[in-house]
N, C-alpha and C. Protein backbone atom coordinates (compact mmCIF):
# COMPACT_ATOMS: atom_id res chain seq x y z
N UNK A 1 3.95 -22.28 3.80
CA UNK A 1 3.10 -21.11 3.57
C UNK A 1 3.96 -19.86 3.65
N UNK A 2 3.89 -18.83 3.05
CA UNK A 2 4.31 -17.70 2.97
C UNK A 2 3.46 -16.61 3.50
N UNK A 3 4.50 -15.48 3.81
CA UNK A 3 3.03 -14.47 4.65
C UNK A 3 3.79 -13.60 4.08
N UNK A 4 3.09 -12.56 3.28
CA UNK A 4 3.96 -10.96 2.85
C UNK A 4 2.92 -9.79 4.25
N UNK A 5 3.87 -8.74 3.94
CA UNK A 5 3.42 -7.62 5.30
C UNK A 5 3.71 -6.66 3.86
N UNK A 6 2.41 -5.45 4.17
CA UNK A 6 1.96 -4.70 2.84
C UNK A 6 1.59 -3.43 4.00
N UNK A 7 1.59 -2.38 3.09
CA UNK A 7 1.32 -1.07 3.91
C UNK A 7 0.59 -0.14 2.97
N UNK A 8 -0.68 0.27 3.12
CA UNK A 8 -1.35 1.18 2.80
C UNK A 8 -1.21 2.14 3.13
N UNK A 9 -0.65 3.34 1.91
CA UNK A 9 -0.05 4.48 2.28
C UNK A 9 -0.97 5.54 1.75
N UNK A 10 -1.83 6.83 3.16
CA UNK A 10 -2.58 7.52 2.10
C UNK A 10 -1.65 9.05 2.75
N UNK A 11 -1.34 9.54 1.33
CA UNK A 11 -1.34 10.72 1.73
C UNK A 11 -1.98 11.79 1.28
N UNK A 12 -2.69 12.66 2.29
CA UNK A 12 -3.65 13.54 1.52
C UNK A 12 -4.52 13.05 0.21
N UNK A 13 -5.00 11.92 0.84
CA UNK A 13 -6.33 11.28 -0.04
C UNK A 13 -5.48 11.28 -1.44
N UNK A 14 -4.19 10.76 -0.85
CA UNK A 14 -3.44 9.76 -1.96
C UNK A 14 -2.92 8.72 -1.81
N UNK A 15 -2.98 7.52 -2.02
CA UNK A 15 -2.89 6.35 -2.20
C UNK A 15 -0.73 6.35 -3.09
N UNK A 16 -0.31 5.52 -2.21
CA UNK A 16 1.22 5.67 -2.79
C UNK A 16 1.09 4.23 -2.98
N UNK A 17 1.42 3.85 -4.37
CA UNK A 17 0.86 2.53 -4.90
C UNK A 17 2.64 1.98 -6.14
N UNK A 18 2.75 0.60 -6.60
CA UNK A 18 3.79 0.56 -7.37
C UNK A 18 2.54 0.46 -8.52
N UNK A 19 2.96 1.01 -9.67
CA UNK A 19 2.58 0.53 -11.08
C UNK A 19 3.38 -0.53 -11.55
N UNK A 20 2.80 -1.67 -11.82
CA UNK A 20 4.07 -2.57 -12.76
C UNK A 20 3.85 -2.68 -14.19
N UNK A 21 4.97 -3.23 -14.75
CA UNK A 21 5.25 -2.72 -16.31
C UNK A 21 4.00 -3.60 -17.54
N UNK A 22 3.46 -4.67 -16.38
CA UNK A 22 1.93 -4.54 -17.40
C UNK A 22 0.73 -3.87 -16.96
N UNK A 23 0.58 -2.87 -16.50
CA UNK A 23 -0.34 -1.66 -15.97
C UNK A 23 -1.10 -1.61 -14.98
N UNK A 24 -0.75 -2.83 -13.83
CA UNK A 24 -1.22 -2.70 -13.08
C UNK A 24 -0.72 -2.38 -11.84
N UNK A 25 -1.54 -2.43 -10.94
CA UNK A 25 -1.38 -1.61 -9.58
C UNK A 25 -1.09 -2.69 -8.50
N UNK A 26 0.02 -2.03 -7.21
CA UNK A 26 -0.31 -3.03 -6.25
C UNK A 26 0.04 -2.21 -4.89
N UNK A 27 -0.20 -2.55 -3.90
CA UNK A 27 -0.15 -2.03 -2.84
C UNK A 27 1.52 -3.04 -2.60
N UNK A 28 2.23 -1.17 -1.46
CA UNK A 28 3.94 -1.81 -1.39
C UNK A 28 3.83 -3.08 -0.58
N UNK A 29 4.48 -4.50 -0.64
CA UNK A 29 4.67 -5.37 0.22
C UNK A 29 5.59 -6.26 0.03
N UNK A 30 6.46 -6.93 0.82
CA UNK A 30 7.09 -7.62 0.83
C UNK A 30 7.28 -9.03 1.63
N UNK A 31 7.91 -10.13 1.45
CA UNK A 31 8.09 -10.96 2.48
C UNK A 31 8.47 -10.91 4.13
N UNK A 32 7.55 -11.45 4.68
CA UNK A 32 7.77 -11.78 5.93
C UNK A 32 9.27 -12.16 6.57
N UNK A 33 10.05 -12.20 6.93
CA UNK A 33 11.54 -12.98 7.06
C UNK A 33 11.04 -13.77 8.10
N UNK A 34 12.21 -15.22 8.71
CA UNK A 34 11.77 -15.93 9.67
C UNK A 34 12.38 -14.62 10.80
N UNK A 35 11.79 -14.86 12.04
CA UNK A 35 11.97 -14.15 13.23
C UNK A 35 12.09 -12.67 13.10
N UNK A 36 11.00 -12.22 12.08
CA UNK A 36 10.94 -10.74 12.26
C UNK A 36 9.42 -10.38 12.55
N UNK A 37 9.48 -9.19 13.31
CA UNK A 37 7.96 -9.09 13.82
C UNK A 37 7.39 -8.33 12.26
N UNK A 38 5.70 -8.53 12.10
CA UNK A 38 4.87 -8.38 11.09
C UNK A 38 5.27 -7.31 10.76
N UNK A 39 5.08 -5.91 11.86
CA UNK A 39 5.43 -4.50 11.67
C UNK A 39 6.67 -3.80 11.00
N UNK A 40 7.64 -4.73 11.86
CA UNK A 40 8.94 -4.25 11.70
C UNK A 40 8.93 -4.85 9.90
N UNK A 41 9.04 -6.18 9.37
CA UNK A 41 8.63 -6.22 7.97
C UNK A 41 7.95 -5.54 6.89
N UNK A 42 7.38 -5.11 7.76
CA UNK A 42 6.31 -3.79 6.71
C UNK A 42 6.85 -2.53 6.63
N UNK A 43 7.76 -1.99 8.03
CA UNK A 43 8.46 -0.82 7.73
C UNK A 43 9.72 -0.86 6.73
N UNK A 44 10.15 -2.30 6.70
CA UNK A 44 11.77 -2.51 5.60
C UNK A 44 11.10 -2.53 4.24
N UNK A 45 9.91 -3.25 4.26
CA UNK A 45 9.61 -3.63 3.12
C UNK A 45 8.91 -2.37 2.23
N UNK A 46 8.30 -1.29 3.24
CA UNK A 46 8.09 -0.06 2.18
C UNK A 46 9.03 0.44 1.74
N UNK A 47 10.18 0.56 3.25
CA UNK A 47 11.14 1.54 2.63
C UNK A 47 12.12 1.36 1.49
N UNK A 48 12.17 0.11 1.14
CA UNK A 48 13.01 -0.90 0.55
C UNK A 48 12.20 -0.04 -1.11
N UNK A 49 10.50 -0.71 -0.96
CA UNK A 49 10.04 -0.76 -2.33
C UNK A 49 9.65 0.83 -2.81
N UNK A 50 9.95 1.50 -1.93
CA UNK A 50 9.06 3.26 -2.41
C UNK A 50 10.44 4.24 -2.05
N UNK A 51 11.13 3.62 -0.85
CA UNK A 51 11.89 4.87 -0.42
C UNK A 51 11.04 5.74 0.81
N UNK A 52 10.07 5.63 0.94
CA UNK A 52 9.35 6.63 2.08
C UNK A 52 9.67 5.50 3.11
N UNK A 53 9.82 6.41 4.48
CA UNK A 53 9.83 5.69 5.95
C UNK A 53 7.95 5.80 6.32
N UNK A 54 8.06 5.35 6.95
CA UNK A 54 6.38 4.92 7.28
C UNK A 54 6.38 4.59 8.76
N UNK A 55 5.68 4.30 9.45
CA UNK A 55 5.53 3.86 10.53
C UNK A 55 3.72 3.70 10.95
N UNK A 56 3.49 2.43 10.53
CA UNK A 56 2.27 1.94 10.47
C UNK A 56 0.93 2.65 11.52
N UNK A 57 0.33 2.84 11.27
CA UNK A 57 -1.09 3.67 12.22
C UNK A 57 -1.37 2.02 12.99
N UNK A 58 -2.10 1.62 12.29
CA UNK A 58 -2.60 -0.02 13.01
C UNK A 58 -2.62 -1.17 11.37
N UNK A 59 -2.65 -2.18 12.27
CA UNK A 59 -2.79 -3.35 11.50
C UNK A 59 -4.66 -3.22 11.01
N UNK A 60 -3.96 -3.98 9.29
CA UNK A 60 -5.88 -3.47 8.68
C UNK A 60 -6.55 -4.15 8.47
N UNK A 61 -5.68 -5.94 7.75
CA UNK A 61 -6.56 -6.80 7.78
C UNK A 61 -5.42 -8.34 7.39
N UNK A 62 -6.05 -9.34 7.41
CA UNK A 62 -5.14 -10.51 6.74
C UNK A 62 -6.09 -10.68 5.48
N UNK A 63 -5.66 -10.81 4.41
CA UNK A 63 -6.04 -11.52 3.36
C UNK A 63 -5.84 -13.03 2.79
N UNK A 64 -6.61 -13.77 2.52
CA UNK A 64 -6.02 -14.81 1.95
C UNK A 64 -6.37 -15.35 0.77
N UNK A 65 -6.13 -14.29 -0.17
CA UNK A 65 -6.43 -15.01 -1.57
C UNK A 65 -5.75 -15.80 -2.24
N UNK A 66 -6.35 -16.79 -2.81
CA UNK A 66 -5.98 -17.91 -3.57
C UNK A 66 -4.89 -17.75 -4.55
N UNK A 67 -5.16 -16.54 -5.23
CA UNK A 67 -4.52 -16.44 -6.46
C UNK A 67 -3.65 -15.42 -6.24
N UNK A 68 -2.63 -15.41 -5.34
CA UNK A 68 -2.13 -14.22 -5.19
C UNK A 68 -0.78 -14.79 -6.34
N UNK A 69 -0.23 -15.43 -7.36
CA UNK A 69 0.53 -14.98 -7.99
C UNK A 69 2.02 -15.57 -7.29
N UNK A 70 1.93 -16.64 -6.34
CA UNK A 70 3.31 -17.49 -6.16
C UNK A 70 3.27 -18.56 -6.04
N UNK A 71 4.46 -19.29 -5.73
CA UNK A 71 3.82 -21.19 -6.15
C UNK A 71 3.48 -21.78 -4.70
N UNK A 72 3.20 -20.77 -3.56
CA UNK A 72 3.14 -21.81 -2.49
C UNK A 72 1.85 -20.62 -1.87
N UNK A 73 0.97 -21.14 -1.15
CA UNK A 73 -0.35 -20.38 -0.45
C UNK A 73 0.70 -19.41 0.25
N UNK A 74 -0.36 -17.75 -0.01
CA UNK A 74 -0.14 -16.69 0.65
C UNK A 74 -0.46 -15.90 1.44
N UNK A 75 -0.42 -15.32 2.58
CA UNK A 75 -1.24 -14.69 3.37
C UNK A 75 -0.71 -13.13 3.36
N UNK A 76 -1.74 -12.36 2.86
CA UNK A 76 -0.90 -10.77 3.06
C UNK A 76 -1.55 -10.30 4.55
N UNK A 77 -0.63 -10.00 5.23
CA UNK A 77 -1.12 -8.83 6.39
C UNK A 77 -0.74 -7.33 6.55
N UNK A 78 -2.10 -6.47 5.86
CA UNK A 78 -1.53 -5.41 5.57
C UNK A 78 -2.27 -4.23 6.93
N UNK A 79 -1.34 -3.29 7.18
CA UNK A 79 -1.25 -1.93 7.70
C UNK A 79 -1.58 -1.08 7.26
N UNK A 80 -1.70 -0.01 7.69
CA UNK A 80 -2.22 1.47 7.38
C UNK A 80 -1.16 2.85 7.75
N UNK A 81 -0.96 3.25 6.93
CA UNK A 81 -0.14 4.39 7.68
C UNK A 81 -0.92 6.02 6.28
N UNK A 82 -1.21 6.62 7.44
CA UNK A 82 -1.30 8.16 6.82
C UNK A 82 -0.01 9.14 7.45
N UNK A 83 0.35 9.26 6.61
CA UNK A 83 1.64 10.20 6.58
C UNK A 83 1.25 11.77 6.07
N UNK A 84 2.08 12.64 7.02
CA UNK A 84 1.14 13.85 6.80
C UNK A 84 2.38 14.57 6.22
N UNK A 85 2.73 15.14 5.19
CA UNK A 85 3.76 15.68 4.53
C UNK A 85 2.84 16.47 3.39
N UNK A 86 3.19 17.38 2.47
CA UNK A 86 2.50 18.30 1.77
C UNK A 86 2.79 17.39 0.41
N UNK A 87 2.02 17.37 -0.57
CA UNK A 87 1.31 17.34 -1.75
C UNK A 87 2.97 16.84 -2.67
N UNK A 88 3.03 18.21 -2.80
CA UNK A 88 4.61 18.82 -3.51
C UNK A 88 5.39 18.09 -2.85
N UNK A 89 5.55 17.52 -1.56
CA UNK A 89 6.93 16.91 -1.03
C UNK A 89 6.77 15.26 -1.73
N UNK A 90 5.46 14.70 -1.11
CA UNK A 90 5.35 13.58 -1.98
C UNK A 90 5.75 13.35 -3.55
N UNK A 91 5.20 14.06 -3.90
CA UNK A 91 5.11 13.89 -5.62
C UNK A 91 6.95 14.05 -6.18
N UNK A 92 7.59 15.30 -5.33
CA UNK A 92 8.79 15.04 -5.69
C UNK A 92 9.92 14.06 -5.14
N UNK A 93 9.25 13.13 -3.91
CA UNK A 93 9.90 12.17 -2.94
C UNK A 93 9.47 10.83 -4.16
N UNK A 94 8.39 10.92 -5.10
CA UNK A 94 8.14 9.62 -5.74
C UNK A 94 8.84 9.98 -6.83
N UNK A 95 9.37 11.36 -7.82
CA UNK A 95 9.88 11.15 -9.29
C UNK A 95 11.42 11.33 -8.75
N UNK A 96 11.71 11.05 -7.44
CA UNK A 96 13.57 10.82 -6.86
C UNK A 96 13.36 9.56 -7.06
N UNK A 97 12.57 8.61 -5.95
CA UNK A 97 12.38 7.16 -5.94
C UNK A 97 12.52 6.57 -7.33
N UNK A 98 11.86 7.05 -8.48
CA UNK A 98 11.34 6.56 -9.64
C UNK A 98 12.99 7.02 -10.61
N UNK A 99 13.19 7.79 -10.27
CA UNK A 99 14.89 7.76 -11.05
C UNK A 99 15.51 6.67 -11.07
N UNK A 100 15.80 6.21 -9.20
CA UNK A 100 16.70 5.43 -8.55
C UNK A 100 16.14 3.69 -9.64
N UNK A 101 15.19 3.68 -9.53
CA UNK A 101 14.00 2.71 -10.13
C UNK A 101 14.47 2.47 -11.29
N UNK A 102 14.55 3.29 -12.50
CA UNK A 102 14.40 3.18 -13.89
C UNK A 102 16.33 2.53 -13.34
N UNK A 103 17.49 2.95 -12.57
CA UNK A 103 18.85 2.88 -13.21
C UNK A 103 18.81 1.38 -12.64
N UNK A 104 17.61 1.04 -11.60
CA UNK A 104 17.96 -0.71 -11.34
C UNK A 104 17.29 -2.00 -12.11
N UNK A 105 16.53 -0.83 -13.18
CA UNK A 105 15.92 -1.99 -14.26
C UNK A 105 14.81 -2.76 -13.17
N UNK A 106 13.67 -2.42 -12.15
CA UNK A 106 13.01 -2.99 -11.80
C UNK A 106 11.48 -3.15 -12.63
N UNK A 107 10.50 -3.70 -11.55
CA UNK A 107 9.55 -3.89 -13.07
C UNK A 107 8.37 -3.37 -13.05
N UNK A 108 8.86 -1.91 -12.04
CA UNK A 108 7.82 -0.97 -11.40
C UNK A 108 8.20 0.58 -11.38
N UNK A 109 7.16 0.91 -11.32
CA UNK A 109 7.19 2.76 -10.72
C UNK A 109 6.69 3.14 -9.61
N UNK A 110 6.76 4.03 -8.82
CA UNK A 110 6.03 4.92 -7.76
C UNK A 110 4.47 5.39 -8.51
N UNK A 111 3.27 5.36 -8.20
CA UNK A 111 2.60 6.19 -8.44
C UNK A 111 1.61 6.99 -7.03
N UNK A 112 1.45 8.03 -7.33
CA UNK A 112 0.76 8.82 -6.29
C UNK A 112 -1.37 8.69 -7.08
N UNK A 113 -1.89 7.84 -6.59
CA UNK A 113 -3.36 8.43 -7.61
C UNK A 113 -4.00 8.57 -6.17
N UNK A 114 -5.12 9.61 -6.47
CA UNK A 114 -5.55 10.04 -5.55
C UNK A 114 -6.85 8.93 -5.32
N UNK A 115 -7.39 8.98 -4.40
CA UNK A 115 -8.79 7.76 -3.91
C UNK A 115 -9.73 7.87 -5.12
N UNK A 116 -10.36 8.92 -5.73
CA UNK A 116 -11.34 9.07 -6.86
C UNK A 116 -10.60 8.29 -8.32
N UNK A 117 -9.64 8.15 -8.57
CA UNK A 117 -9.03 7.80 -9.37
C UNK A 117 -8.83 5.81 -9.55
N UNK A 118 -8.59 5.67 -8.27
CA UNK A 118 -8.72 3.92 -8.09
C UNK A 118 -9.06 3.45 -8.43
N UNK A 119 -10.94 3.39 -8.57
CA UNK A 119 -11.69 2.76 -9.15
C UNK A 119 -11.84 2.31 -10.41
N UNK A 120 -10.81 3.03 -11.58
CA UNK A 120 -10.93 2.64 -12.39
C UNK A 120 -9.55 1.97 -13.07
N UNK A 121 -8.86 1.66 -11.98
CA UNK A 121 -7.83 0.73 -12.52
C UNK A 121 -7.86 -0.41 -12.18
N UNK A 122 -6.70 -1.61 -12.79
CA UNK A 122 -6.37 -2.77 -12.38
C UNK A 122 -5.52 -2.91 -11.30
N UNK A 123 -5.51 -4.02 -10.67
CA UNK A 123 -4.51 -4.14 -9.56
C UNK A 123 -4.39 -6.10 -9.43
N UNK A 124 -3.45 -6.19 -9.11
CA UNK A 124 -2.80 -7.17 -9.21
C UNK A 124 -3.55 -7.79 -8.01
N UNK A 125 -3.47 -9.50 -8.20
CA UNK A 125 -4.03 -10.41 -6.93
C UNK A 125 -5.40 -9.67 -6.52
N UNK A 126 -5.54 -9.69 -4.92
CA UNK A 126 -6.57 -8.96 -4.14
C UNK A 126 -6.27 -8.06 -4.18
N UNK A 127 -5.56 -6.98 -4.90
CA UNK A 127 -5.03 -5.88 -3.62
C UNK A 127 -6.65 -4.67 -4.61
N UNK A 128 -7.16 -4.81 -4.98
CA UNK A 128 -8.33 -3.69 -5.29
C UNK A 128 -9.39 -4.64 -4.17
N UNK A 129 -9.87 -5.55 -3.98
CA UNK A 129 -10.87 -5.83 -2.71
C UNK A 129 -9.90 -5.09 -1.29
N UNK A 130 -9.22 -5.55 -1.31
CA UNK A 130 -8.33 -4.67 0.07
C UNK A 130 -8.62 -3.29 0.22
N UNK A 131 -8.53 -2.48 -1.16
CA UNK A 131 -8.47 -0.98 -1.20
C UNK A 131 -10.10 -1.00 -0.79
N UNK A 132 -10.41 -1.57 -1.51
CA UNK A 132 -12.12 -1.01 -1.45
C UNK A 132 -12.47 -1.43 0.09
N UNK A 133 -12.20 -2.44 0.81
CA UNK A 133 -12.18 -2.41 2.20
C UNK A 133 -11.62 -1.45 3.13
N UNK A 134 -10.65 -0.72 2.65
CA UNK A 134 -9.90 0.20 3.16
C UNK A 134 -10.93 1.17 2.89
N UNK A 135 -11.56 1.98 1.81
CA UNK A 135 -12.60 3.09 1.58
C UNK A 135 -13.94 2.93 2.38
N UNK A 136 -14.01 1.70 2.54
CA UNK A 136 -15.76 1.54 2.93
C UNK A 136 -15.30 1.94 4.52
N UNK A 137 -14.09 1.48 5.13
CA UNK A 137 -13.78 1.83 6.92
C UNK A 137 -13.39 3.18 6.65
N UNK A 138 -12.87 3.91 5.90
CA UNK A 138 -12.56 5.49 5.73
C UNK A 138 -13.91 6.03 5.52
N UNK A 139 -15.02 5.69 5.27
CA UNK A 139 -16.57 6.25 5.13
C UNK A 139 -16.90 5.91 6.28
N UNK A 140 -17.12 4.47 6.72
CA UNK A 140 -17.49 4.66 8.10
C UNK A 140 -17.44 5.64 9.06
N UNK A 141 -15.63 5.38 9.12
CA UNK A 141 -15.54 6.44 9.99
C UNK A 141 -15.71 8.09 9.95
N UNK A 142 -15.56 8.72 8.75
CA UNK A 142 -16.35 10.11 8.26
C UNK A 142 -17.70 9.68 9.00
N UNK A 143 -18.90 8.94 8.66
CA UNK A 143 -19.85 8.95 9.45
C UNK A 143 -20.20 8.66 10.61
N UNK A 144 -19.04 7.68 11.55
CA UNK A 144 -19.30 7.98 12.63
C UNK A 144 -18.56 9.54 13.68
N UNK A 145 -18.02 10.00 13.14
CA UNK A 145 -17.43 11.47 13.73
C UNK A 145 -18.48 12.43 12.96
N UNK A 146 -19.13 12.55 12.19
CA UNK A 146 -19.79 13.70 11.53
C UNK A 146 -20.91 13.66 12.09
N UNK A 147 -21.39 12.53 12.88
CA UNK A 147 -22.81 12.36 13.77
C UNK A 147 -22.65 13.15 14.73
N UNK A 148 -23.82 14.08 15.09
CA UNK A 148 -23.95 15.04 16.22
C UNK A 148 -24.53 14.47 17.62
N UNK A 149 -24.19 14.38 18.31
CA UNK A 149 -24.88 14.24 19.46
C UNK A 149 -26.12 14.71 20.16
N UNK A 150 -27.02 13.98 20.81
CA UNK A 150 -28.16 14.63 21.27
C UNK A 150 -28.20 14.47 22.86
């Protein structure tokens, strides 16, 4: 069995996602190694696939879909990290990343889409049930802090 460690990156109700070269979307993740902790995998494996350092908020969920797209059963365990950096720093931290990208011939880009925008794309394996699990606990919690006390 294989286990990848994936990191949900929002910044400023932006989602830092790879595009791959048949148009779809995936959240950054990579393989597990033997004797590395989940976390520590998820911090190599963003920085590896985006270039941003991260440092996970909490663990978000395990997935285990069937069809994730390798020849042996997969388990993703993905994280959360909100990174607080301005708009402009992102956007020009992803078209540096995306240079480095195009000179290694990989089979992806950086994209920044903001949460309203998601819904209407593709994404590879599970990773759009994941996101949408990720939005419905980001509403939750807007409604449980916006409740007033009596």
């Amino acid at each position: 069995m294989r286990i990848n460690t994936g990191c949900i990156i929002n910044i400023n109700n932006n989602l830092l996602l790879l595009k791959h070269n048949d148009g779809r979307y995936s959240i950054p993740e990579t393989e597990l190694k033997e004797n590395e902790q989940l976390k520590i995998s998820c911090i190599k494996g963003v920085q590896e696939k985006t270039g941003f350092n991260v440092i996970p908020n909490a663990m978000f969920g395990v997935y285990d879909g069937l069809d994730r797209g390798y020849s042996e059963r997969t388990l993703g365990v993905y994280f959360v990290s909100h990174l607080d950096i301005t708009q402009e720093n992102a956007e020009k931290l992803v078209q540096e990343f995306n240079a480095k990208i195009k000179e290694k011939n990989l089979d992806y880009e950086l994209y920044l889409l903001s949460i309203v925008d998601i819904s209407n794309q593709e994404f590879l394996y599970d990773h759009k049930t994941i996101l949408n699990n990720y939005f419905r606990i980001l509403m939750l919690g807007a409604q449980t802090f916006s409740k007033k006390k009596e």
